[in-house]
N, C-alpha and C. Protein backbone atom coordinates (compact mmCIF):
# COMPACT_ATOMS: atom_id res chain seq x y z
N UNK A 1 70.17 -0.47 121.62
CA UNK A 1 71.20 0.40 122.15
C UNK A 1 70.55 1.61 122.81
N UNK A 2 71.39 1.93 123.64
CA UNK A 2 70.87 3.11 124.75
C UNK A 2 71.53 4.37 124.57
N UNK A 3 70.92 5.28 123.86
CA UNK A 3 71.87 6.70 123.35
C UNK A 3 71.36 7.56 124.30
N UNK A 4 70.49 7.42 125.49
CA UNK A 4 70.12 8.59 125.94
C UNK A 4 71.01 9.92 127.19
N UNK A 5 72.09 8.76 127.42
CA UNK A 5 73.70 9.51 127.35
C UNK A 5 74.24 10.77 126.62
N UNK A 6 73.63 10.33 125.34
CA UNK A 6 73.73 11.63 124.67
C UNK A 6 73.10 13.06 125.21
N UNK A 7 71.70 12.86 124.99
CA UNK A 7 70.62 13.51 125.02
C UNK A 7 71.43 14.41 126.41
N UNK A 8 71.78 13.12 127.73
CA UNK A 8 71.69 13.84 128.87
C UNK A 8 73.19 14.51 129.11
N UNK A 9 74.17 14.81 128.24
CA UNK A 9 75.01 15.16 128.03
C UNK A 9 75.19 16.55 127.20
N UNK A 10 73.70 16.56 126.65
CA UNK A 10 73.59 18.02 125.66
C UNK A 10 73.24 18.84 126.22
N UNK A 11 71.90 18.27 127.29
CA UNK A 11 71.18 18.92 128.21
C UNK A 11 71.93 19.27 129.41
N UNK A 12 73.00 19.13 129.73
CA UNK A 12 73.86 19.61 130.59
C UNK A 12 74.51 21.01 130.06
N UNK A 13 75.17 20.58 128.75
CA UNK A 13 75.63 21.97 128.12
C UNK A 13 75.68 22.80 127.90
N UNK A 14 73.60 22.73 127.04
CA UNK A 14 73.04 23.86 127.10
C UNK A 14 72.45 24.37 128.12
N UNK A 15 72.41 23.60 128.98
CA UNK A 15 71.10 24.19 130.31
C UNK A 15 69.95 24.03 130.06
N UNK A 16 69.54 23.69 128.81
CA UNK A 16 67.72 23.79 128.64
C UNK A 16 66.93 22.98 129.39
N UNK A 17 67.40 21.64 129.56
CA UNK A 17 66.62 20.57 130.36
C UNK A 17 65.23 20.21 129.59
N UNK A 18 64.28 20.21 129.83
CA UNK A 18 63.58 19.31 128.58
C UNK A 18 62.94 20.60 128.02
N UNK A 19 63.03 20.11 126.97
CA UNK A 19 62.69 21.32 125.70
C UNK A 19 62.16 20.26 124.08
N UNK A 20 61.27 20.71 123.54
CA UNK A 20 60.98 20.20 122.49
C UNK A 20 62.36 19.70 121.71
N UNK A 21 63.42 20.58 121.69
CA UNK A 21 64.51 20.25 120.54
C UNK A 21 65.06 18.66 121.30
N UNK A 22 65.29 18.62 122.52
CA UNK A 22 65.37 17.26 123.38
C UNK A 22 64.36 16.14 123.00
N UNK A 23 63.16 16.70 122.13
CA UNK A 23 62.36 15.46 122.29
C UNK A 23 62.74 14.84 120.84
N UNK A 24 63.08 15.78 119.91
CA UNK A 24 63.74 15.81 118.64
C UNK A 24 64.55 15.20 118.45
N UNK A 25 65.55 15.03 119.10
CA UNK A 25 66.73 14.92 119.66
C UNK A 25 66.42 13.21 119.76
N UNK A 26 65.86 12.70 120.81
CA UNK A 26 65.07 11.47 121.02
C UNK A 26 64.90 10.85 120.12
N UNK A 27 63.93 11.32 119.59
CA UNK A 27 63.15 10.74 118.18
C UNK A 27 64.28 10.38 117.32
N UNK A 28 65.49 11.09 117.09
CA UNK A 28 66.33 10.72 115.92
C UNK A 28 67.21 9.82 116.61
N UNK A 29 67.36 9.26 117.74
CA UNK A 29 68.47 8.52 118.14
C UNK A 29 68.12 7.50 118.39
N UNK A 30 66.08 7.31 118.90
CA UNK A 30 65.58 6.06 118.50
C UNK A 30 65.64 5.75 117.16
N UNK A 31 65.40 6.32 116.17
CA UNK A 31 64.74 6.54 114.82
C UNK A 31 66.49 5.42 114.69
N UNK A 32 68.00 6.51 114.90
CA UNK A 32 68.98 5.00 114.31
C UNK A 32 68.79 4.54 115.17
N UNK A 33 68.74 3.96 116.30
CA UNK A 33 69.06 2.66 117.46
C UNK A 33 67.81 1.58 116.49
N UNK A 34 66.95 1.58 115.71
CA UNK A 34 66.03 1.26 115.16
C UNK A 34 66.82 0.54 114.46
N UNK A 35 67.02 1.36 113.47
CA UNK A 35 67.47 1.24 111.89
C UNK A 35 68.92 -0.04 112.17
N UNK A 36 69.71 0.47 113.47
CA UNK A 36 71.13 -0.30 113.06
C UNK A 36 70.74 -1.91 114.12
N UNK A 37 69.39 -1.75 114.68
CA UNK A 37 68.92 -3.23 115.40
C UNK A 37 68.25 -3.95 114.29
N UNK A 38 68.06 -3.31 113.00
CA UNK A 38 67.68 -4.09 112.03
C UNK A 38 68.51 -4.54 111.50
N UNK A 39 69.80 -3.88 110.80
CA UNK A 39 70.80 -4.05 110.08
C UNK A 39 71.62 -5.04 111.09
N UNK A 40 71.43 -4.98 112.21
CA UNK A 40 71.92 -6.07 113.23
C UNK A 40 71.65 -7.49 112.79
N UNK A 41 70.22 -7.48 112.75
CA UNK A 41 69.36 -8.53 113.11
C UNK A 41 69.52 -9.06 111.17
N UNK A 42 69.76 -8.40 110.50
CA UNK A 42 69.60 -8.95 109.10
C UNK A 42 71.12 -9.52 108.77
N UNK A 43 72.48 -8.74 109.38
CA UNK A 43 73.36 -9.72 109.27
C UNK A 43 73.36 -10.80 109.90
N UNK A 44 73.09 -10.96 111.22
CA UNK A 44 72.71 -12.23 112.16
C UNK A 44 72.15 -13.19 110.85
N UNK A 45 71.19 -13.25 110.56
CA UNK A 45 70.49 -13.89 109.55
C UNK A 45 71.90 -14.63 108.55
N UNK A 46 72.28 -13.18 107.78
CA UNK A 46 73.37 -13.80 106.42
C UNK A 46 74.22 -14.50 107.40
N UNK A 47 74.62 -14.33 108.32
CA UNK A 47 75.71 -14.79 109.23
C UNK A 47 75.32 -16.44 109.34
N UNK A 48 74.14 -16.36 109.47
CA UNK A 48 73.85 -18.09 109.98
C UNK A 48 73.77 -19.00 108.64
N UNK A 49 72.70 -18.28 107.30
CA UNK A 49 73.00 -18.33 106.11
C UNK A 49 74.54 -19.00 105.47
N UNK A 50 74.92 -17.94 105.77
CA UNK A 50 76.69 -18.13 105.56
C UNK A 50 77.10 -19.70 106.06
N UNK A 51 77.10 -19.80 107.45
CA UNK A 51 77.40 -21.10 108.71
C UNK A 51 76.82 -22.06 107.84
N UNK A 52 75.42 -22.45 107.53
CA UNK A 52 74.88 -23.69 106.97
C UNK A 52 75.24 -23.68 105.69
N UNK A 53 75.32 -22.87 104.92
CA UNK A 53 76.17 -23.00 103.47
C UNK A 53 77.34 -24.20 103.06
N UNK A 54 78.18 -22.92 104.15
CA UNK A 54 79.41 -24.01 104.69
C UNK A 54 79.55 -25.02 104.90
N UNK A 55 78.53 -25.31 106.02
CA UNK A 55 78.44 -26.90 106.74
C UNK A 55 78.03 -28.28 105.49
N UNK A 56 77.24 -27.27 104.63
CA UNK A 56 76.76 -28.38 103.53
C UNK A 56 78.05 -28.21 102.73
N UNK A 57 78.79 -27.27 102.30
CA UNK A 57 79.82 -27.91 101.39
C UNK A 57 80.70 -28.51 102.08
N UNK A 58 80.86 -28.43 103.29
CA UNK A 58 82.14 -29.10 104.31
C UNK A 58 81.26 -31.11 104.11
N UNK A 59 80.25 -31.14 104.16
CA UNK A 59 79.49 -31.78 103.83
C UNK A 59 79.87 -32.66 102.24
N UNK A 60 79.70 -31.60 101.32
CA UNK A 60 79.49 -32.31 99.64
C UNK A 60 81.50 -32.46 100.01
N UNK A 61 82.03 -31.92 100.60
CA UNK A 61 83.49 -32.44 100.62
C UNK A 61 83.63 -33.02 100.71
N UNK A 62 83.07 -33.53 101.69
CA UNK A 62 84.21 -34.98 102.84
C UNK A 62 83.35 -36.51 102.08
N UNK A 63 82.00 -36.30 101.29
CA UNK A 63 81.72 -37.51 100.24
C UNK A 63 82.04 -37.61 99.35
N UNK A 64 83.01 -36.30 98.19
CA UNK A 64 83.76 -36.26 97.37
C UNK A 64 84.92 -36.91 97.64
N UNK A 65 85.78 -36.59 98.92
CA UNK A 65 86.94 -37.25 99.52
C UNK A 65 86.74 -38.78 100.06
N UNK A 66 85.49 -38.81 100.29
CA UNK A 66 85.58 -40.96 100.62
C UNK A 66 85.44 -41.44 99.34
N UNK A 67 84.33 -40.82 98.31
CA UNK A 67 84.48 -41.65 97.06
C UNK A 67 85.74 -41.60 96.68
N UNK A 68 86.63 -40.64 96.08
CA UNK A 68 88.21 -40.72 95.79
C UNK A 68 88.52 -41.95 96.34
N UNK A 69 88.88 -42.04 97.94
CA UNK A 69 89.06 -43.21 98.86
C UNK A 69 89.16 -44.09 98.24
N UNK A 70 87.41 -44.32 98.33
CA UNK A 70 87.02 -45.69 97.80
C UNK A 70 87.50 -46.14 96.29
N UNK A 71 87.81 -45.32 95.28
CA UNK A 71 88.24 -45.37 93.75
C UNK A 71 89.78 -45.86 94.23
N UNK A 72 90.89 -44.92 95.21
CA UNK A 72 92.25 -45.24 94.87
C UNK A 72 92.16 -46.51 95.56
N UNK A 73 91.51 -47.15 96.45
CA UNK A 73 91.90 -48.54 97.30
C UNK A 73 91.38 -49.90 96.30
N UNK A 74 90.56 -49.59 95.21
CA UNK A 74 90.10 -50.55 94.66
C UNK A 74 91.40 -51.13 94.03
């Protein structure tokens, strides 16, 4: 994610234009754009986790439901 919208939105306000507190400023908005591309990337993960879980019990289902099948037709 791209926060530097921010940055160039503060620097309008105050007038300072680049100033150490701007580089500060930086540092903490990479520092989260960091943090929430991880927390991104780690639900992605449970997310797919989750999907194949599923697929295997959608799976142990539908051979629970043919054996039944096969038991009521005998």
């Amino acid at each position: 994610m791209d926060f530097s919208y921010l940055v160039k939105r503060e620097r309008r306000s105050d007038g300072a234009g680049s100033s150490g507190g701007e580089a500060g400023q930086m540092a903490l908005i990479k520092e989260e754009d960091d943090r929430l591309n991880t927390e991104l990337l780690q639900l992605q993960d449970e997310a797919i986790n989750l999907q194949q879980k599923g697929t295997q019990m959608q799976l142990e289902y539908e051979e629970v439901q043919s054996q039944v099948i096969r038991e009521l037709c005998r």
